[in-house]
C-alpha atoms as a PDB file:
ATOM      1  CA  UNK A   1       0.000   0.000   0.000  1.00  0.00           C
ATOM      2  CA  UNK A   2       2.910   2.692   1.195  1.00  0.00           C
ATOM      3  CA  UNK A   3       6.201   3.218  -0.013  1.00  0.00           C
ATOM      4  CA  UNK A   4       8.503   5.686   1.984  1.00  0.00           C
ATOM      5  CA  UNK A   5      11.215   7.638   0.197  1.00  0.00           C
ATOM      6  CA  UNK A   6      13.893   9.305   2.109  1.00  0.00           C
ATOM      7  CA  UNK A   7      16.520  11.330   0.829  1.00  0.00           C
ATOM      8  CA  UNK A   8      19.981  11.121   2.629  1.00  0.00           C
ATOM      9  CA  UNK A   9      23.110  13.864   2.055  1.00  0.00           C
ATOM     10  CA  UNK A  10      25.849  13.155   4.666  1.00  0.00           C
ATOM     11  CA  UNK A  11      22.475  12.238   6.881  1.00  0.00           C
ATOM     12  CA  UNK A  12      23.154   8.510   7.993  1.00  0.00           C
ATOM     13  CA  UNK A  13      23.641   9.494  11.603  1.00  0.00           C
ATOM     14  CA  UNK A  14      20.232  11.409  12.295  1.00  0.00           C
ATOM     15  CA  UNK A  15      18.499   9.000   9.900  1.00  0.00           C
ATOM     16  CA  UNK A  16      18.996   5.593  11.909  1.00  0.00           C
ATOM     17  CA  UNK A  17      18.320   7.716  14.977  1.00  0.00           C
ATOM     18  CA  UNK A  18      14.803   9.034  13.440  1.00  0.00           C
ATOM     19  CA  UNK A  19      13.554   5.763  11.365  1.00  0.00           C
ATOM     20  CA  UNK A  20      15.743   2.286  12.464  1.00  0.00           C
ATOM     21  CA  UNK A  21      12.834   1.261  14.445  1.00  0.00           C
ATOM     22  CA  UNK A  22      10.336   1.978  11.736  1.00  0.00           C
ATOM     23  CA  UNK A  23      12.683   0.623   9.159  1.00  0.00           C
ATOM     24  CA  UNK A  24      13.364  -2.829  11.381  1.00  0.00           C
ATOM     25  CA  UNK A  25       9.424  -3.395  11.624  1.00  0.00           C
ATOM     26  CA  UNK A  26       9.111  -4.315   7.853  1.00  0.00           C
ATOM     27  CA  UNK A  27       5.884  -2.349   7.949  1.00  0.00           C
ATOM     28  CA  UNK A  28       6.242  -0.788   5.008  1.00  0.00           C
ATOM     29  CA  UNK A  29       8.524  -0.822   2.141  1.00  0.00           C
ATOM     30  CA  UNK A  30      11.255   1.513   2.261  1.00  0.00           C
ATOM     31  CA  UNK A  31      13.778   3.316  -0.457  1.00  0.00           C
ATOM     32  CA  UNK A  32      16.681   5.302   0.771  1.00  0.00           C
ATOM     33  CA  UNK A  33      18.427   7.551  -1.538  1.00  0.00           C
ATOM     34  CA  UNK A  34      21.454   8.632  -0.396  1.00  0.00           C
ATOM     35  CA  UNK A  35      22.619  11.991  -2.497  1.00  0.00           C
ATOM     36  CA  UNK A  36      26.676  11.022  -3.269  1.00  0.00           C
ATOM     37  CA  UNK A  37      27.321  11.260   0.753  1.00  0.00           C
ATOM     38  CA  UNK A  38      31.189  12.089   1.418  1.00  0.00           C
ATOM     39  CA  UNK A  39      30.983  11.663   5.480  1.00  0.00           C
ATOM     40  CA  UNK A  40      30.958   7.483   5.461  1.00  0.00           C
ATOM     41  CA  UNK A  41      26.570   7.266   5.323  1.00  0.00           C
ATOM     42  CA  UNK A  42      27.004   4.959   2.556  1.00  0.00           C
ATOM     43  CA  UNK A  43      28.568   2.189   4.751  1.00  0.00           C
ATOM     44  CA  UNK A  44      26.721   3.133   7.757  1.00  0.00           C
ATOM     45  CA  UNK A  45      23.230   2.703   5.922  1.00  0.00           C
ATOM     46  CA  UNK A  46      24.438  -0.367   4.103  1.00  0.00           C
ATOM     47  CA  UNK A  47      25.432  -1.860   7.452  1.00  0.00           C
ATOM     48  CA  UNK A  48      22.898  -0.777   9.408  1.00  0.00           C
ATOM     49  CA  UNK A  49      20.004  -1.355   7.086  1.00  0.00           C
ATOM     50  CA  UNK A  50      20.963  -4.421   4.550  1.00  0.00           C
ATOM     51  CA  UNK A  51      18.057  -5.442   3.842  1.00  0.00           C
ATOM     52  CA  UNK A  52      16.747  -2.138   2.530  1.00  0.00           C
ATOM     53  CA  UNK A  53      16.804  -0.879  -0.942  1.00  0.00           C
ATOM     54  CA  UNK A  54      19.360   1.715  -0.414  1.00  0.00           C
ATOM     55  CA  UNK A  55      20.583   4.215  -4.127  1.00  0.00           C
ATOM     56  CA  UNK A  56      23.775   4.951  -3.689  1.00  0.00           C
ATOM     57  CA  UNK A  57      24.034   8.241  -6.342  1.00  0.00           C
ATOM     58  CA  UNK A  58      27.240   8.924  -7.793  1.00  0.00           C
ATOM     59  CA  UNK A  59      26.699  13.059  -7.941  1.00  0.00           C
ATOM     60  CA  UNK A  60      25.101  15.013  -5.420  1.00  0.00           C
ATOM     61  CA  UNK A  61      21.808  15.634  -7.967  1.00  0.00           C
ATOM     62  CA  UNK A  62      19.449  17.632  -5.479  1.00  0.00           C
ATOM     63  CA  UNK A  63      16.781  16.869  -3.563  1.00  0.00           C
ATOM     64  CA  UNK A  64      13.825  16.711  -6.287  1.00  0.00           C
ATOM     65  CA  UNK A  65      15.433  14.321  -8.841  1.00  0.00           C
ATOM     66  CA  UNK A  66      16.790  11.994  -6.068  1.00  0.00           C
ATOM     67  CA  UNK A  67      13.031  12.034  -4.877  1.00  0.00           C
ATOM     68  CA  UNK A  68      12.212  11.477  -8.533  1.00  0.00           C
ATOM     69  CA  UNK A  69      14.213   8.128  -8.502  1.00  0.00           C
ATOM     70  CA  UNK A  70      12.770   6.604  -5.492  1.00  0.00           C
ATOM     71  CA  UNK A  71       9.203   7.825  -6.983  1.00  0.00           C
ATOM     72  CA  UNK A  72       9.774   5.934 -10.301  1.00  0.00           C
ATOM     73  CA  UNK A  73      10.855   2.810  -7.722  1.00  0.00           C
ATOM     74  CA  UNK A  74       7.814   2.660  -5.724  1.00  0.00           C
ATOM     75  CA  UNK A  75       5.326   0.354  -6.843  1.00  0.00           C
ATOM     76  CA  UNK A  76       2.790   0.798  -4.195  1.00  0.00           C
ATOM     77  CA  UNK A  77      -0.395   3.278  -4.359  1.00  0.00           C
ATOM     78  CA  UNK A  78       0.916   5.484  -2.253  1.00  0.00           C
ATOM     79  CA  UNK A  79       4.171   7.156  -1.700  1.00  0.00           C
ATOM     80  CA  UNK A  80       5.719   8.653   1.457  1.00  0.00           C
ATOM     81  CA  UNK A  81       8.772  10.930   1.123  1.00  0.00           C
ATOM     82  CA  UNK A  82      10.404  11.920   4.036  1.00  0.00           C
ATOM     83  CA  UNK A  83      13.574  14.021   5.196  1.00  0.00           C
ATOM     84  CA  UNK A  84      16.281  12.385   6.924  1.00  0.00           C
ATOM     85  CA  UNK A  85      15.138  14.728   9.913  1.00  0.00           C
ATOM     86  CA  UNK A  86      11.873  13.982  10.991  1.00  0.00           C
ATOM     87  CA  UNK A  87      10.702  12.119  14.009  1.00  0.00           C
ATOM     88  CA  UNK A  88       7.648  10.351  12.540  1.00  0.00           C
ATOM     89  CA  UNK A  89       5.455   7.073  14.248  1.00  0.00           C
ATOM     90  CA  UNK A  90       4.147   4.369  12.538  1.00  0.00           C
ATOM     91  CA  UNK A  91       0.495   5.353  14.410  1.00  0.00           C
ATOM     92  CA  UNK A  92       0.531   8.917  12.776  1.00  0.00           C
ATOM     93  CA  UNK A  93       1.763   7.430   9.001  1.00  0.00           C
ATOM     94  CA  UNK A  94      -1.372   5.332   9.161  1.00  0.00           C
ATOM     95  CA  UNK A  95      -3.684   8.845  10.214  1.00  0.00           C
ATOM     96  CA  UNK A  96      -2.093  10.361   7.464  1.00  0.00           C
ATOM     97  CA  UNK A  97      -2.769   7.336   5.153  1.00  0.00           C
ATOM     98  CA  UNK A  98      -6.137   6.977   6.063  1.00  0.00           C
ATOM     99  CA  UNK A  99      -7.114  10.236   5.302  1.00  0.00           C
ATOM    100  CA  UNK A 100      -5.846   9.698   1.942  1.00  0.00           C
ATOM    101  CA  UNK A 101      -7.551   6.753   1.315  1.00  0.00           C
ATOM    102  CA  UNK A 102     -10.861   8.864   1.886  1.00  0.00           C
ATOM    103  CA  UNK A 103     -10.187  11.637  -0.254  1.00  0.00           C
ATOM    104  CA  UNK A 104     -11.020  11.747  -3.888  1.00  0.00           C
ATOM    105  CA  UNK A 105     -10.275  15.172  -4.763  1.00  0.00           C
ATOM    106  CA  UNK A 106      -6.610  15.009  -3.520  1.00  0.00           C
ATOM    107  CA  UNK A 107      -3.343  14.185  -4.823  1.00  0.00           C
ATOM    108  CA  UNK A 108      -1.175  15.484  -2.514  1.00  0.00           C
ATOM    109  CA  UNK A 109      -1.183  15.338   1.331  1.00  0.00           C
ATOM    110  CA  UNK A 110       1.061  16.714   4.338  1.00  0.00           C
ATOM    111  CA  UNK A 111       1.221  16.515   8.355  1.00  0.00           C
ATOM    112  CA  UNK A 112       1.776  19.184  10.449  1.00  0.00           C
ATOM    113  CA  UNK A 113       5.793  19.296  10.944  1.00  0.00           C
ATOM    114  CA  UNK A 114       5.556  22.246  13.325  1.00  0.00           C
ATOM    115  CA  UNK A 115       3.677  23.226  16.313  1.00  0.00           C
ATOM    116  CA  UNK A 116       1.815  26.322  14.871  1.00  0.00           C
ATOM    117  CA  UNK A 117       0.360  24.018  12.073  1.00  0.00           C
ATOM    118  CA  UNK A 118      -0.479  21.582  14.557  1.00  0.00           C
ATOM    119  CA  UNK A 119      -4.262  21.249  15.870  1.00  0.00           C
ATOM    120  CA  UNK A 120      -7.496  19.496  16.277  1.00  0.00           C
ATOM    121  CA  UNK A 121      -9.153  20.451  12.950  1.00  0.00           C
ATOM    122  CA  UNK A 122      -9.361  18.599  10.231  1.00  0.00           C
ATOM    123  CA  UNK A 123      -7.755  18.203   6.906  1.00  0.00           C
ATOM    124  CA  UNK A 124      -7.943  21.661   5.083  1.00  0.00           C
ATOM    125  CA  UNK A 125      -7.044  22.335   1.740  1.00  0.00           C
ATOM    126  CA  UNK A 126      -3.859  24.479   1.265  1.00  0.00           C
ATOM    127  CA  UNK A 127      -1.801  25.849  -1.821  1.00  0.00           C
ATOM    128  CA  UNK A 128       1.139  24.434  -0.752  1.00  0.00           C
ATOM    129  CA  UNK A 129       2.355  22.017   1.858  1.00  0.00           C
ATOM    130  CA  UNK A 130       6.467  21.775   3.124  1.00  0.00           C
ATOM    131  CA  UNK A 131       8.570  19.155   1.147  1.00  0.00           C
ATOM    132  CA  UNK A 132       9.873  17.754   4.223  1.00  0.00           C
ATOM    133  CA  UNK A 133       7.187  15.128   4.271  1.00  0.00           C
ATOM    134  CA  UNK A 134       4.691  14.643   1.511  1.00  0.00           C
ATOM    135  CA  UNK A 135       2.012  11.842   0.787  1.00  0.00           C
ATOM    136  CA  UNK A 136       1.423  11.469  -2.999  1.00  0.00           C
ATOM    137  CA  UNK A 137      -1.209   9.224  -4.549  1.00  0.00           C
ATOM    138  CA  UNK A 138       0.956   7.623  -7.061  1.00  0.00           C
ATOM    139  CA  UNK A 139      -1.344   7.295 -10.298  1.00  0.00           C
ATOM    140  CA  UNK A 140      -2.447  10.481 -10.027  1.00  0.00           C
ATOM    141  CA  UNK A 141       1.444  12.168  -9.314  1.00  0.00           C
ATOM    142  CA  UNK A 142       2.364  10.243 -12.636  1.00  0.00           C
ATOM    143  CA  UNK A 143      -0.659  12.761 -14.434  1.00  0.00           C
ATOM    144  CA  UNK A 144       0.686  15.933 -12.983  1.00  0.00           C
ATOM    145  CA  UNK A 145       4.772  14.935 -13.375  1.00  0.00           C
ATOM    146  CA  UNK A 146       7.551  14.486 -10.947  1.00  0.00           C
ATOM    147  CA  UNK A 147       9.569  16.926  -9.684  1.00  0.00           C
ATOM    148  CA  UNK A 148      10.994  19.512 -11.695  1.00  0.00           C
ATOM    149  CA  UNK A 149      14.507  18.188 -12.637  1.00  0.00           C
ATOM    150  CA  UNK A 150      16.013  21.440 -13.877  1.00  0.00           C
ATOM    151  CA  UNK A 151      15.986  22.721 -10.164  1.00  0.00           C
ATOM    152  CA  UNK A 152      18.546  21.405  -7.726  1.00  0.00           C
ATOM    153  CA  UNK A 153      17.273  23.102  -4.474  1.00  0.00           C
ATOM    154  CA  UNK A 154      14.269  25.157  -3.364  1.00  0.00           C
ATOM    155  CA  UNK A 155      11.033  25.439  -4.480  1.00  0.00           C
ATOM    156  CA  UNK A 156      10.817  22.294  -6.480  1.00  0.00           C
ATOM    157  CA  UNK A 157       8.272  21.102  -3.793  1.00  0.00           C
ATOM    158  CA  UNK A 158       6.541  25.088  -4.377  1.00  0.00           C
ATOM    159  CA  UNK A 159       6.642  23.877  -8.215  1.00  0.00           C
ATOM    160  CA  UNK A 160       5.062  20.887  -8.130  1.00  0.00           C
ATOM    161  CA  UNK A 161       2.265  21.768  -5.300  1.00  0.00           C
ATOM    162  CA  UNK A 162       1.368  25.053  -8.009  1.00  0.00           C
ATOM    163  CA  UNK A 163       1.253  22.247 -10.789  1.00  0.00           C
ATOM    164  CA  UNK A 164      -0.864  19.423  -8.677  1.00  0.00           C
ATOM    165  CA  UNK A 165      -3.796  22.519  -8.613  1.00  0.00           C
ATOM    166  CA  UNK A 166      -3.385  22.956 -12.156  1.00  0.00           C
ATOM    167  CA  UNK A 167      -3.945  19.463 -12.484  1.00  0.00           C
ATOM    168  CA  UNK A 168      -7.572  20.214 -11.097  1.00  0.00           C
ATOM    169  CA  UNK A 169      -6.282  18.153  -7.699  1.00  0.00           C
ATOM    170  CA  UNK A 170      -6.240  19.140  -4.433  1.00  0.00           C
ATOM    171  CA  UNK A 171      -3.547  19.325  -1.292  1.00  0.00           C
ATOM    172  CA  UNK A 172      -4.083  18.937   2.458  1.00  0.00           C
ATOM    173  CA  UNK A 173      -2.802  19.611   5.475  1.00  0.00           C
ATOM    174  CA  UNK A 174      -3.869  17.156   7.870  1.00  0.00           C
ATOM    175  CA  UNK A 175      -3.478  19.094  11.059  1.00  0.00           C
ATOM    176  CA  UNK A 176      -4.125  16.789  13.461  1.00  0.00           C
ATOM    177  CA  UNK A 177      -1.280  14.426  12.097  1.00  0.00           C
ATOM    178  CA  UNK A 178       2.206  15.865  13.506  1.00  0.00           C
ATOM    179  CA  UNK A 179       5.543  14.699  12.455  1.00  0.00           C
ATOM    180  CA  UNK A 180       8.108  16.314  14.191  1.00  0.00           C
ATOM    181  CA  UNK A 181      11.053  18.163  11.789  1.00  0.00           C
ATOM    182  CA  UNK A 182      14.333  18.677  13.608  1.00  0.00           C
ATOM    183  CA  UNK A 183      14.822  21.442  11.187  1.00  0.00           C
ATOM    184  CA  UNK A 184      18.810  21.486  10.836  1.00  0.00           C
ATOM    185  CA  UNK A 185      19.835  18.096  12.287  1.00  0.00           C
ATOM    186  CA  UNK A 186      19.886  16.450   8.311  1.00  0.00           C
ATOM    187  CA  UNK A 187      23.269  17.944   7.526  1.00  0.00           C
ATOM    188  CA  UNK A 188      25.758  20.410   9.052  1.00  0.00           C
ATOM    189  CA  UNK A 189      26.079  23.354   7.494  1.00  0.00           C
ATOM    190  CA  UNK A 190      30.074  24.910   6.430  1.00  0.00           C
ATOM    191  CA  UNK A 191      30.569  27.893   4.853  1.00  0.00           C
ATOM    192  CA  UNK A 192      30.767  26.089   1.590  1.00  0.00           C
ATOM    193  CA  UNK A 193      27.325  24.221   1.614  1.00  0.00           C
ATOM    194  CA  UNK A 194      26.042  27.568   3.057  1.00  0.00           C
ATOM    195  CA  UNK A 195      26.926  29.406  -0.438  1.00  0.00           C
ATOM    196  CA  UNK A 196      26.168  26.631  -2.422  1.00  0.00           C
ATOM    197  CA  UNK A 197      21.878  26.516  -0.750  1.00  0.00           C
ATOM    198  CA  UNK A 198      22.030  30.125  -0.959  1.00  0.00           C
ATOM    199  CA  UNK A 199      22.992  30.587  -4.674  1.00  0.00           C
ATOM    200  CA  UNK A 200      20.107  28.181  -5.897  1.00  0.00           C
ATOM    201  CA  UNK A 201      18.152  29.597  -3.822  1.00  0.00           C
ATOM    202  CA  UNK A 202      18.329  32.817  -5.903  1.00  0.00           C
ATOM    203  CA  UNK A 203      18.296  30.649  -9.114  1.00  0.00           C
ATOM    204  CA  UNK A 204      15.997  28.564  -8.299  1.00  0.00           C
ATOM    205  CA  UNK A 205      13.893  31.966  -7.132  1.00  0.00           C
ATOM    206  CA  UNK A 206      14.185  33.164 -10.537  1.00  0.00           C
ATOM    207  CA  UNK A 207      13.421  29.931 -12.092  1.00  0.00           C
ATOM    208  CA  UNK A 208      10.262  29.011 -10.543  1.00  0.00           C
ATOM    209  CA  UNK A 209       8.726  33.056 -10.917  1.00  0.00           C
ATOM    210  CA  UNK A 210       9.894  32.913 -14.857  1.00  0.00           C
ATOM    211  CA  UNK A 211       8.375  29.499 -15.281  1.00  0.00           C
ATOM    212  CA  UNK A 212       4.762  30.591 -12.831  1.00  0.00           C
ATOM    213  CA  UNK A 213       4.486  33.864 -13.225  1.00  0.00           C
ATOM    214  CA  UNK A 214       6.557  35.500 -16.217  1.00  0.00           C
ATOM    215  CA  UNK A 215       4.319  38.825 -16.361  1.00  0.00           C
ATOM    216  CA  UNK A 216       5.036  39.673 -12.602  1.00  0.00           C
ATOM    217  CA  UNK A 217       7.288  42.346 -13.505  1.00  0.00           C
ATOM    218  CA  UNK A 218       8.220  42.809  -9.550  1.00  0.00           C
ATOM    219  CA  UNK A 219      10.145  39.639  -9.595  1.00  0.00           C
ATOM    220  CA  UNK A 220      11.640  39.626 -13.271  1.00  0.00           C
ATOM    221  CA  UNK A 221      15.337  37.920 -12.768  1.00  0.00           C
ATOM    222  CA  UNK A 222      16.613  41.075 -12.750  1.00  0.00           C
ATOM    223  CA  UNK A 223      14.545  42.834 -10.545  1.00  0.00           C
ATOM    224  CA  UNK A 224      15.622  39.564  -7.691  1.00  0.00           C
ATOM    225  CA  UNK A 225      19.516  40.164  -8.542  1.00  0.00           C
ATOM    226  CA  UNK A 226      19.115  43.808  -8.338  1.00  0.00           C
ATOM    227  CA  UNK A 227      17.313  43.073  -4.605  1.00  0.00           C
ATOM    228  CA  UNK A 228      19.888  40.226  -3.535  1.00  0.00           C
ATOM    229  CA  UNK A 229      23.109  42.798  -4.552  1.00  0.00           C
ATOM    230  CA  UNK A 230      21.335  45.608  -2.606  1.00  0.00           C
ATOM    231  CA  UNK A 231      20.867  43.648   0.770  1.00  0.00           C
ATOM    232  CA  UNK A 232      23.818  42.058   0.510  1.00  0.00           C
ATOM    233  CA  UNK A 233      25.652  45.944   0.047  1.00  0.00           C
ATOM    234  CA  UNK A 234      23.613  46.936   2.954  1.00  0.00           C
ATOM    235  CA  UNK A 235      24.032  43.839   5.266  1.00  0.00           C
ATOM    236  CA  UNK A 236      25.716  44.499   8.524  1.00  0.00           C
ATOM    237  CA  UNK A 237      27.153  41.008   9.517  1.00  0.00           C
ATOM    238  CA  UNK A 238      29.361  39.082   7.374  1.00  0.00           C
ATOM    239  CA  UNK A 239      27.471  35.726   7.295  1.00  0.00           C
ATOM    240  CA  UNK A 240      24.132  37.716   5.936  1.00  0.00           C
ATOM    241  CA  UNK A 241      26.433  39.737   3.155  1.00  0.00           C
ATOM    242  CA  UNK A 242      27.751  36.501   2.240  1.00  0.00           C
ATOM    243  CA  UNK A 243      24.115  34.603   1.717  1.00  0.00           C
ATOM    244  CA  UNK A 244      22.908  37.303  -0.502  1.00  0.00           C
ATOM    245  CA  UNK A 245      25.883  37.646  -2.328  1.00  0.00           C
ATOM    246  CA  UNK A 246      25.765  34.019  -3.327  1.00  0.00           C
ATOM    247  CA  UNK A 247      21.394  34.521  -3.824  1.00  0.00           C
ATOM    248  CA  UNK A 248      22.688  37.313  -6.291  1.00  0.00           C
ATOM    249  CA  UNK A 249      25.497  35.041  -8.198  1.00  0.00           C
ATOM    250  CA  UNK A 250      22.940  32.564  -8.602  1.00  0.00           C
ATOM    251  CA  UNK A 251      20.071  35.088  -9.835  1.00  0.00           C
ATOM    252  CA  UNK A 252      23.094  36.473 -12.211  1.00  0.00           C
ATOM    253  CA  UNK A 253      23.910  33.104 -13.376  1.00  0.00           C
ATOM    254  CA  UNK A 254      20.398  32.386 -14.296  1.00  0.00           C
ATOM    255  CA  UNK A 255      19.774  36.071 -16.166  1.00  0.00           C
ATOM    256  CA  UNK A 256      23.052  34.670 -18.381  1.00  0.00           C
ATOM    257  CA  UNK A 257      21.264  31.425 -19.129  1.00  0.00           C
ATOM    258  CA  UNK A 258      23.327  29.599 -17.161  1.00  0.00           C
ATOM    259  CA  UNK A 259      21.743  26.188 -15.710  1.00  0.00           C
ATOM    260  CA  UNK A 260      21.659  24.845 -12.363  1.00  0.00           C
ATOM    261  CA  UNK A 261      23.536  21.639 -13.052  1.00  0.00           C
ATOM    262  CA  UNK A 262      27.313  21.569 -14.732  1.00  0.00           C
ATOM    263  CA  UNK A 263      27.485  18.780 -18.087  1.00  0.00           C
ATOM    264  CA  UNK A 264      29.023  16.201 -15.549  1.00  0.00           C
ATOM    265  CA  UNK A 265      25.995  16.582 -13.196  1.00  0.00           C
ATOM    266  CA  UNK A 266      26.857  18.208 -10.063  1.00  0.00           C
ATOM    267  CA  UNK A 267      25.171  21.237  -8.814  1.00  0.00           C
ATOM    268  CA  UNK A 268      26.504  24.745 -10.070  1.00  0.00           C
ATOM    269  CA  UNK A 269      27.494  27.348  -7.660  1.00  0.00           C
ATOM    270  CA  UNK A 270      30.162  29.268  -8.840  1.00  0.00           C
ATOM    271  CA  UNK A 271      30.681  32.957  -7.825  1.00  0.00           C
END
């Protein structure tokens, strides 16, 4: 009935803390994609889980199209893809599944994965849910399309929630599910991984407002590398001037045609 999908980068530690138990029960099938790890994951998931299908990726190729391959994998109705950092019970996967189950009209369903979203009420139909953990009813994903695979990082999930409503389907958030995101705990953040998130964040910014919403002349490429260069001039702390500056390389790169991904298939972030 369920596959879950969960996308590893240099995550092995947090991951067997958050989901060996749920793994070990053989509940439901599980696919771990693990994103070209360089910090030993790939041997600690092999050991730790060998009799799970585990995709060892050769390039680091971004959150969407590693969700995309364990997607095409899954040959169950339903799909579960999960971050490496949630805290997530068997007891509220089966809420969440249930109200699925139930619901013609959607394609696309979510828990609450923080405390503000979390409540009593019922499911309520949103415009977009978080990409940390998203329930997908697989024959009707395959009509609306995987994730977008020219983005790397950011608002791929934004992208495909704006194209399940196009589809004529609907999203949820089922508030009274909660899986709890550990927001930060998936990988550990250098100075280097910092620029590289930040500069597709400003390309994939661009990307997803020229794709969505090309006549919105407020948030034209230019207009978001104009904005990034400005804050970052007027930034006071180093760390902040040093986000935006790599948001404004990437919105640059983009307004020169320039594609997320280099020919051999790693991520671009040059300056």
């Amino acid at each position: 009935m369920l596959t879950i999908i969960i996308i590893s980068y240099n995550s092995a530690h947090v991951l067997i803390e958050n989901f060996a138990d749920l793994i070990d029960s053989n509940r439901y099938k599980t696919i771990i994609v693990d994103n070209a790890s360089s910090d030993g994951s790939p041997d600690l998931l092999r050991n730790r889980f060998p009799s799970t299908t585990i995709k060892f990726l050769k390039n680091n190729i971004g959150y969407g199209r590693a969700a995309n391959i364990g997607l095409h994998a899954a040959d169950t109705p339903y799909a579960l893809l999960l971050n490496p950092d949630l805290s997530v019970s068997s007891k509220q996967i089966e809420k969440l599944l249930n109200y699925a189950r139930k619901d013609e009209k959607g394609a696309l369903w979510g828990p609450a994965s923080n405390s503000r979203d979390f409540t009593q009420g019922k499911p309520k139909s949103v415009d977009w849910i978080s990409g940390c953990a998203m329930l997908f009813e697989m024959s009707k994903l395959k009509q609306i399309g995987f994730f977008d695979e020219n983005i790397f990082l950011f608002f791929e999930e934004t992208d495909l929630c704006k194209r399940v409503l196009e589809s004529g389907f609907e999203i949820k958030l089922c508030q009274d599910v909660y899986f709890d995101h550990k927001v930060g705990q998936a990988c550990k953040l250098n100075p280097e991984v910092e620029w590289l998130k930040s500069w597709h964040y400003g390309w994939s910014r661009c990307y997803f407002f020229s794709k969505h919403d090309p006549k919105n002349l407020k948030r034209t490429p230019s207009k978001q590398y104009a904005q990034y260069r400005w804050k970052a001039l007027i930034s006071i702390s180093q760390r902040k001037r040093r986000k935006y500056s790599a948001q404004a390389a990437g919105a640059n790169a983009f307004l020169r045609g320039e594609l997320a991904f280099l020919p051999n298939g790693n991520p671009q972030s040059k300056i």
